[in-house]
Protein backbone atom coordinates (compact mmCIF):
# COMPACT_ATOMS: atom_id res chain seq x y z
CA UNK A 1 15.60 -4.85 -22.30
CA UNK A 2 17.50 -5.42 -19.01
CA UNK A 3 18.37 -2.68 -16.47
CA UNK A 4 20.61 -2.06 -13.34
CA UNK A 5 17.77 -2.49 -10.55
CA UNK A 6 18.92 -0.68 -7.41
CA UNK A 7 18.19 -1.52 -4.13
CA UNK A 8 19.68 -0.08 -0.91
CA UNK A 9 18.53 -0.18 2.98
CA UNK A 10 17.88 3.00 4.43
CA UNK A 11 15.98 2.65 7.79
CA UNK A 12 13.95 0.36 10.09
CA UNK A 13 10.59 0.95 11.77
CA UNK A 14 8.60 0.21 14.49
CA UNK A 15 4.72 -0.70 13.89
CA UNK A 16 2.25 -0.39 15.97
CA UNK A 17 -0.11 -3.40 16.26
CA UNK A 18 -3.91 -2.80 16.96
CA UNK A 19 -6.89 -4.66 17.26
CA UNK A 20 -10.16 -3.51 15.77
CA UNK A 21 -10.74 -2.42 19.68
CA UNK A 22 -7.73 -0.37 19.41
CA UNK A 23 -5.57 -1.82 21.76
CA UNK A 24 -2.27 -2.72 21.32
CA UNK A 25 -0.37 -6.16 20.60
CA UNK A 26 2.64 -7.49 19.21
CA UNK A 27 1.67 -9.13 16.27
CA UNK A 28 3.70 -7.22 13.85
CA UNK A 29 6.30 -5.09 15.09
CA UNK A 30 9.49 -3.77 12.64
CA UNK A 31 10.31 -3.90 9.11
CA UNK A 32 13.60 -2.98 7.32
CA UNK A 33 12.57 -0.75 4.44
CA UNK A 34 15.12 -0.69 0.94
CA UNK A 35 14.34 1.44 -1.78
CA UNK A 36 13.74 0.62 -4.85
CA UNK A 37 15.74 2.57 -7.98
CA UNK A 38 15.65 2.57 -11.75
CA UNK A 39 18.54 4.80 -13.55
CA UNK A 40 16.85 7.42 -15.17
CA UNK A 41 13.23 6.91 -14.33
CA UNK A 42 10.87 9.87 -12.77
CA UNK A 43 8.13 7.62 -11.00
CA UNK A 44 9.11 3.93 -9.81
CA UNK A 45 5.48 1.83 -8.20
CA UNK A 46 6.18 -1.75 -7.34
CA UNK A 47 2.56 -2.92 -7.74
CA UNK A 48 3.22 -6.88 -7.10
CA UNK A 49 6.02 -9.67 -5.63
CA UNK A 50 5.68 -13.62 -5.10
CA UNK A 51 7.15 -16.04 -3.28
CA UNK A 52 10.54 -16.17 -4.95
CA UNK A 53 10.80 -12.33 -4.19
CA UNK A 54 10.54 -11.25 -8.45
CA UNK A 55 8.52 -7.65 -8.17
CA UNK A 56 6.34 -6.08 -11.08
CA UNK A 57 5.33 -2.83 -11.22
CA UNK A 58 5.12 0.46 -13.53
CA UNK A 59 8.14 3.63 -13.96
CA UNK A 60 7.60 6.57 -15.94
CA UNK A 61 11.18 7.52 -17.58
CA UNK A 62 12.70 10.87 -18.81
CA UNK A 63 10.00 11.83 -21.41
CA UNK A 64 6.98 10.50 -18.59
CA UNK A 65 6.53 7.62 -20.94
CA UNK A 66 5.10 4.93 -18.93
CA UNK A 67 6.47 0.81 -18.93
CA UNK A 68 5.74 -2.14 -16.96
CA UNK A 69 8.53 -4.06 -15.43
CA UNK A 70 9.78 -7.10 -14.17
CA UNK A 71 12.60 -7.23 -11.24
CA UNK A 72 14.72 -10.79 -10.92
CA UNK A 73 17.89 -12.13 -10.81
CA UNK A 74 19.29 -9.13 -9.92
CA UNK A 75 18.36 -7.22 -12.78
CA UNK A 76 15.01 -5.48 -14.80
CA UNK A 77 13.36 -6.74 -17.83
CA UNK A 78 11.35 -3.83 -19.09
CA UNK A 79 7.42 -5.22 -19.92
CA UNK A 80 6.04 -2.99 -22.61
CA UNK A 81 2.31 -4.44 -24.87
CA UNK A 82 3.55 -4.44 -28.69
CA UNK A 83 1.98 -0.74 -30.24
CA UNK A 84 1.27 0.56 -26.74
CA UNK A 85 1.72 3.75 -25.78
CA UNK A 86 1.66 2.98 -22.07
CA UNK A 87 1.83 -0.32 -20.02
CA UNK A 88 1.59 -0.95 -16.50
CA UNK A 89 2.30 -4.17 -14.58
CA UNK A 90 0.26 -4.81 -11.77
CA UNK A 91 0.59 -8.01 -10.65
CA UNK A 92 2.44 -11.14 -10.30
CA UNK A 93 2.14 -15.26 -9.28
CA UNK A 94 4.22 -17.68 -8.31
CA UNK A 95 4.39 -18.85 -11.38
CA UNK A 96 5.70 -15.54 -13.05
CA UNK A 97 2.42 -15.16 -14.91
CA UNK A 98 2.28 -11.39 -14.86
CA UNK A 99 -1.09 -9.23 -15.68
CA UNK A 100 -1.44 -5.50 -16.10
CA UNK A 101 -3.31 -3.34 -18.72
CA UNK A 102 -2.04 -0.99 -21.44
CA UNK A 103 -2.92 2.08 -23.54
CA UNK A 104 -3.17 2.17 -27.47
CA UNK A 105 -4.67 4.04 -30.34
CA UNK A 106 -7.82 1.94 -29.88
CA UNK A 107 -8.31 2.89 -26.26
CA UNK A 108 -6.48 -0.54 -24.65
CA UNK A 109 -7.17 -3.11 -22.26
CA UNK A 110 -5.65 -5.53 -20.01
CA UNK A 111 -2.94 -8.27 -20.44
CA UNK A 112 -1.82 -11.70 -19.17
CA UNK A 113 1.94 -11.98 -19.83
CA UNK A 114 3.93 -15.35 -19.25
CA UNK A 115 7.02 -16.80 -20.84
CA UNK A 116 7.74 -14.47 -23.20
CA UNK A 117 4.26 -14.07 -24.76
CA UNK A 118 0.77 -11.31 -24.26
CA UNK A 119 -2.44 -12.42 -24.07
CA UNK A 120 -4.97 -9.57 -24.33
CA UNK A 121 -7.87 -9.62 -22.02
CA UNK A 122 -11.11 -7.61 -22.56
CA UNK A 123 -14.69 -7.83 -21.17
CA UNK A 124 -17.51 -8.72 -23.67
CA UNK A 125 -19.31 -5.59 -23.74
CA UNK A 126 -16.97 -3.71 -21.32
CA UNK A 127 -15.48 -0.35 -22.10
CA UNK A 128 -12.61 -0.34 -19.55
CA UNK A 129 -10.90 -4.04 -18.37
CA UNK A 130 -8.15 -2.69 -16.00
CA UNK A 131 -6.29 -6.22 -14.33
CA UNK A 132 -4.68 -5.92 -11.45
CA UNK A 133 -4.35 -8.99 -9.55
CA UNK A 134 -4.04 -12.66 -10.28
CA UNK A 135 -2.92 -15.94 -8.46
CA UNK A 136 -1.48 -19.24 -8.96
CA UNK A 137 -4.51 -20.61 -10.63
CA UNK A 138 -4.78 -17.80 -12.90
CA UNK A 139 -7.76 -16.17 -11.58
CA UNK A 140 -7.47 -12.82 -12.39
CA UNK A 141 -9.47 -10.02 -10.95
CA UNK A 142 -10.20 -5.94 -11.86
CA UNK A 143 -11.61 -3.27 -12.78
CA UNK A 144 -14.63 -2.67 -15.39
CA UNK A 145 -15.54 0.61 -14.40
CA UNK A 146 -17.79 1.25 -11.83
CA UNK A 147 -17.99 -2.36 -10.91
CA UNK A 148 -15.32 -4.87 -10.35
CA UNK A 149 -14.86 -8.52 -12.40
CA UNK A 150 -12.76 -11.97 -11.71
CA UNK A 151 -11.58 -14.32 -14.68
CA UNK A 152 -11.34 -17.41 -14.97
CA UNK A 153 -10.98 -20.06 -17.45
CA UNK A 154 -11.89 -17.46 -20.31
CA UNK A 155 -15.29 -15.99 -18.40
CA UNK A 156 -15.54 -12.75 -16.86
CA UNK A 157 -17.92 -12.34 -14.04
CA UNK A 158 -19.28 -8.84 -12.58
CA UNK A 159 -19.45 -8.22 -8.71
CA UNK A 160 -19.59 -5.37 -6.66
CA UNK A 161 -20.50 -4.03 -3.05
CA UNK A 162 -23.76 -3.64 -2.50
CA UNK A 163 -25.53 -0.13 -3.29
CA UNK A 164 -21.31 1.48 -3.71
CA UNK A 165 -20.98 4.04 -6.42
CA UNK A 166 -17.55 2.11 -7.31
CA UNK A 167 -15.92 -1.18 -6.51
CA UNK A 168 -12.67 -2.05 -7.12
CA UNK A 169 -10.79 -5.54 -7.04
CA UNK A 170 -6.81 -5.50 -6.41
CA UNK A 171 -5.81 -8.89 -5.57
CA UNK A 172 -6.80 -12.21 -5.00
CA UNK A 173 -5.04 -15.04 -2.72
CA UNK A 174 -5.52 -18.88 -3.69
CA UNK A 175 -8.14 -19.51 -2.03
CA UNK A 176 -10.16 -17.06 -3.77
CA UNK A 177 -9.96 -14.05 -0.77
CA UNK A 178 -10.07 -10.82 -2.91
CA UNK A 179 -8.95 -7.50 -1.39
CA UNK A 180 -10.19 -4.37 -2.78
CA UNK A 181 -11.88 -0.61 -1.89
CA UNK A 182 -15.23 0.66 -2.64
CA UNK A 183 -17.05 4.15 -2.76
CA UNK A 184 -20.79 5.31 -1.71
CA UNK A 185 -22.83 7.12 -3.62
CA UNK A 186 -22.02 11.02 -2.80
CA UNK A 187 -18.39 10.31 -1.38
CA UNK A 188 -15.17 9.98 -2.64
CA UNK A 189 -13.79 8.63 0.52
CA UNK A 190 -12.61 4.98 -0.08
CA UNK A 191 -13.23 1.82 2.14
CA UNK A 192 -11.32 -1.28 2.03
CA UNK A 193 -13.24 -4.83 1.68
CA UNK A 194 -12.44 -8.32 1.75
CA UNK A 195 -14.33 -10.87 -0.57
CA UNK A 196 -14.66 -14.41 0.43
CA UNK A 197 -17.44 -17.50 -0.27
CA UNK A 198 -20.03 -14.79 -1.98
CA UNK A 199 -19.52 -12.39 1.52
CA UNK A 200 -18.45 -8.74 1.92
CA UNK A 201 -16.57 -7.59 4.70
CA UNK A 202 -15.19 -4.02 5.52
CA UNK A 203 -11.71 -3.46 7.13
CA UNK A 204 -12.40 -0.30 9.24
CA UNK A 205 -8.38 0.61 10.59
CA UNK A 206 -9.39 1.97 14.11
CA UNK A 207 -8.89 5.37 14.43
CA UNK A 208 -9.02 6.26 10.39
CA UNK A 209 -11.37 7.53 8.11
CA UNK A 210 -10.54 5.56 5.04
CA UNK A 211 -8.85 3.22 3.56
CA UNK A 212 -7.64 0.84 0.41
CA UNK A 213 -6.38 -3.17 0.42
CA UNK A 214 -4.52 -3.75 -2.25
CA UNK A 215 -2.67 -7.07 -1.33
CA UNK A 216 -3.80 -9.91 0.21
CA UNK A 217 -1.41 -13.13 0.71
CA UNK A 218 -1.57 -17.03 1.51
CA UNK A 219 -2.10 -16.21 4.51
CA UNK A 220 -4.55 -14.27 4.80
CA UNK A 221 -2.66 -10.66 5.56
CA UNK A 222 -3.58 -7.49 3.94
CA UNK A 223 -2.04 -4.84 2.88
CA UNK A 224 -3.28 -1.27 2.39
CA UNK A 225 -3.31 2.42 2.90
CA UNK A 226 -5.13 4.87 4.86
CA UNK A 227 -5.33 8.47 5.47
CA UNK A 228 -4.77 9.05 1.75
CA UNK A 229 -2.19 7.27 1.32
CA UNK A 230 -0.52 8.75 4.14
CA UNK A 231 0.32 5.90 6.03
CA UNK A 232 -0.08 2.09 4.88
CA UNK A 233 -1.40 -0.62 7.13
CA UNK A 234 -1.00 -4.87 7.34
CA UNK A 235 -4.12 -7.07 8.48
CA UNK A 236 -4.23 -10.25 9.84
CA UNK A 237 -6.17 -12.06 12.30
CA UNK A 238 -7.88 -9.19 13.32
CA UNK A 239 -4.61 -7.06 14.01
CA UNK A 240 -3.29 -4.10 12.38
CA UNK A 241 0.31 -2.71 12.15
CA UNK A 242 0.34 1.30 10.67
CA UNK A 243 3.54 2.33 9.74
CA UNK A 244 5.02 4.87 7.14
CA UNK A 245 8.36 5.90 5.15
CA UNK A 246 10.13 8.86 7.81
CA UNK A 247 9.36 12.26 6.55
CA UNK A 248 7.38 10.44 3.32
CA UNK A 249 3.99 12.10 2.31
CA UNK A 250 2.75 9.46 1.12
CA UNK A 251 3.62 5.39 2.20
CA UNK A 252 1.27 2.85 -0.11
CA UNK A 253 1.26 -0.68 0.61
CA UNK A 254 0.51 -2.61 -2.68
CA UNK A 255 1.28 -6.19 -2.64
CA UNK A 256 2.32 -8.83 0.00
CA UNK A 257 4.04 -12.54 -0.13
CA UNK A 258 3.63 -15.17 2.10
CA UNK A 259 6.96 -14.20 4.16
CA UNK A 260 5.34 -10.96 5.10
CA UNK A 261 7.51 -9.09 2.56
CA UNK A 262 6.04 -6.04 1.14
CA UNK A 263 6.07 -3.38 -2.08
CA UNK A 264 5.04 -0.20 -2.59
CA UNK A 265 6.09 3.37 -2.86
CA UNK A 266 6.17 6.57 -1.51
CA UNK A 267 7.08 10.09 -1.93
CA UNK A 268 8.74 12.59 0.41
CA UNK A 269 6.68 15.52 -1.26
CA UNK A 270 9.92 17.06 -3.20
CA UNK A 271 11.03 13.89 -5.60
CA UNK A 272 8.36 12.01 -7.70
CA UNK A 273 7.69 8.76 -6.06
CA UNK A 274 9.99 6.27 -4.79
CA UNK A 275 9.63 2.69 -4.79
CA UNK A 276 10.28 0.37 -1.69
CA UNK A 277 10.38 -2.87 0.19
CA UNK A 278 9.36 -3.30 3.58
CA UNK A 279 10.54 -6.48 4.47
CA UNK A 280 9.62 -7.93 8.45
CA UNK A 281 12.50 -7.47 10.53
CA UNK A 282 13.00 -11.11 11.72
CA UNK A 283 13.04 -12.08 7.47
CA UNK A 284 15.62 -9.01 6.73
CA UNK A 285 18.15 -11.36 5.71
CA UNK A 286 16.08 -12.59 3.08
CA UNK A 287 16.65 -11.86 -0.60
CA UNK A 288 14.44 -10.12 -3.55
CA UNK A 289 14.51 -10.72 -6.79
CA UNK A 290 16.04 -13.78 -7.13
């Protein structure tokens, strides 16, 4: 099913660029933010985009029913698991191989959808397989609970941070970078890691006391939130640029592409949330969706 997929500028920016020091440079500066609009739906989340500028992501429409979706060539293809009673999208290639996870009378799982056809994907032994990443090799990577897994070529392997209640994988980049957030034991204050050649790293945003990556590109950039989802951040090369939806409650960064552009949503507090692009200022010609 295809829908009228909205889209329409509303403001610009300005970021401010930090070093894990704190002090200031101009490696990211302004984006152009559109929002994102589905007729009739209550809660719009772009979750994922690639290069070619086709978004994924979840709405809830009139009833709070919830469906995955697709965004290109101008118009929505709605993404719903045969028997489900929910499905989310969550995350998108180059290749428009799309992978989310879905509800059903037998509890659910996760999914790899491309060309037209599902593939279910479920840990051996696993309770809960959530997907929510995957890249142009088809690595996948998720949730199984309290610990996080990445798939490939039909095997599931386990990771997870070292002595952290929960770890969660978002995203992964091709060259096997995954983004993600962790807990400790006794908190329920999130921290954002990077995973790369069998290493943890934590991305501590100066001045903020904690934070989620849930999109890493090509490149190597990040994307994030902090302050509970009160502002979103972008990482790379040891910068940071903050920024935030004007007189939003809530600004979440979810997913990147290599030209910078970005997806997410937000919520001003009185409507349900919002979806939007944030796309760099110096790229605001560019098109989505195509």
């Amino acid at each position: 099913m295809r829908r009228q997929f909205l889209v329409s500028i509303f403001t610009l920016i300005s970021c401010l660029g930090m070093s894990i020091g704190g002090s200031e440079a101009a490696h990211f500066n302004t984006y152009a933010f559109s929002t994102l609009d589905i007729p009739g739906a209550r809660i719009i989340d772009p979750t994922g985009i690639n290069n070619r500028g086709q978004i994924v992501g979840r709405y809830d429409d009139s009833t709070g029913a919830e469906h995955g979706f697709f965004f290109g060539a101008g118009a929505i293809t709605i993404i719903n698991v045969p028997g489900a009673s929910s499905t989310i999208a969550t995350g998108i290639n180059n290749r428009a191989e799309i992978v989310g996870f879905f509800s059903n009378s037998t509890g659910g799982g996760s999914f790899l959808y491309s060309k037209g056809s599902f593939a279910i994907l479920k840990a051996p032994g696993s309770l809960t397989t959530v997907a929510f990443g995957i890249n142009d090799h088809s690595q996948i990577v998720g949730s199984l609970g309290s610990v996080s897994f990445f798939y490939s070529r039909g095997k599931f392997t386990s990771f997870a941070v070292p002595g952290a209640r929960v770890t969660t994988a978002r995203a992964i980049n091709n060259s096997g970078e995954i983004v993600g957030d962790f807990a400790n034991p006794g908190s329920d204050i999130s921290q954002a890691f990077t995973y790369d050649d069998g290493k943890f790293r934590t991305i501590d945003v100066p001045g903020h006391s904690n934070s989620g990556a849930f999109g890493v590109n090509n490149e190597g950039e990040i994307v994030g939130f902090t302050d509970n989802g009160a502002m979103s951040f972008a990482y790379k090369g040891g910068y940071f640029s903050l920024f935030f939806i004007p007189n939003a409650t809530i600004t979440i960064a979810s997913a990147v592409n290599d030209g910078g552009v970005i997806v997410g949503e937000y919520s001003n507090g009185v409507e349900p949330a919002l979806g939007f692009i944030a796309m760099p200022r110096a790229r605001e010609r560019g098109r989505v969706g195509r």
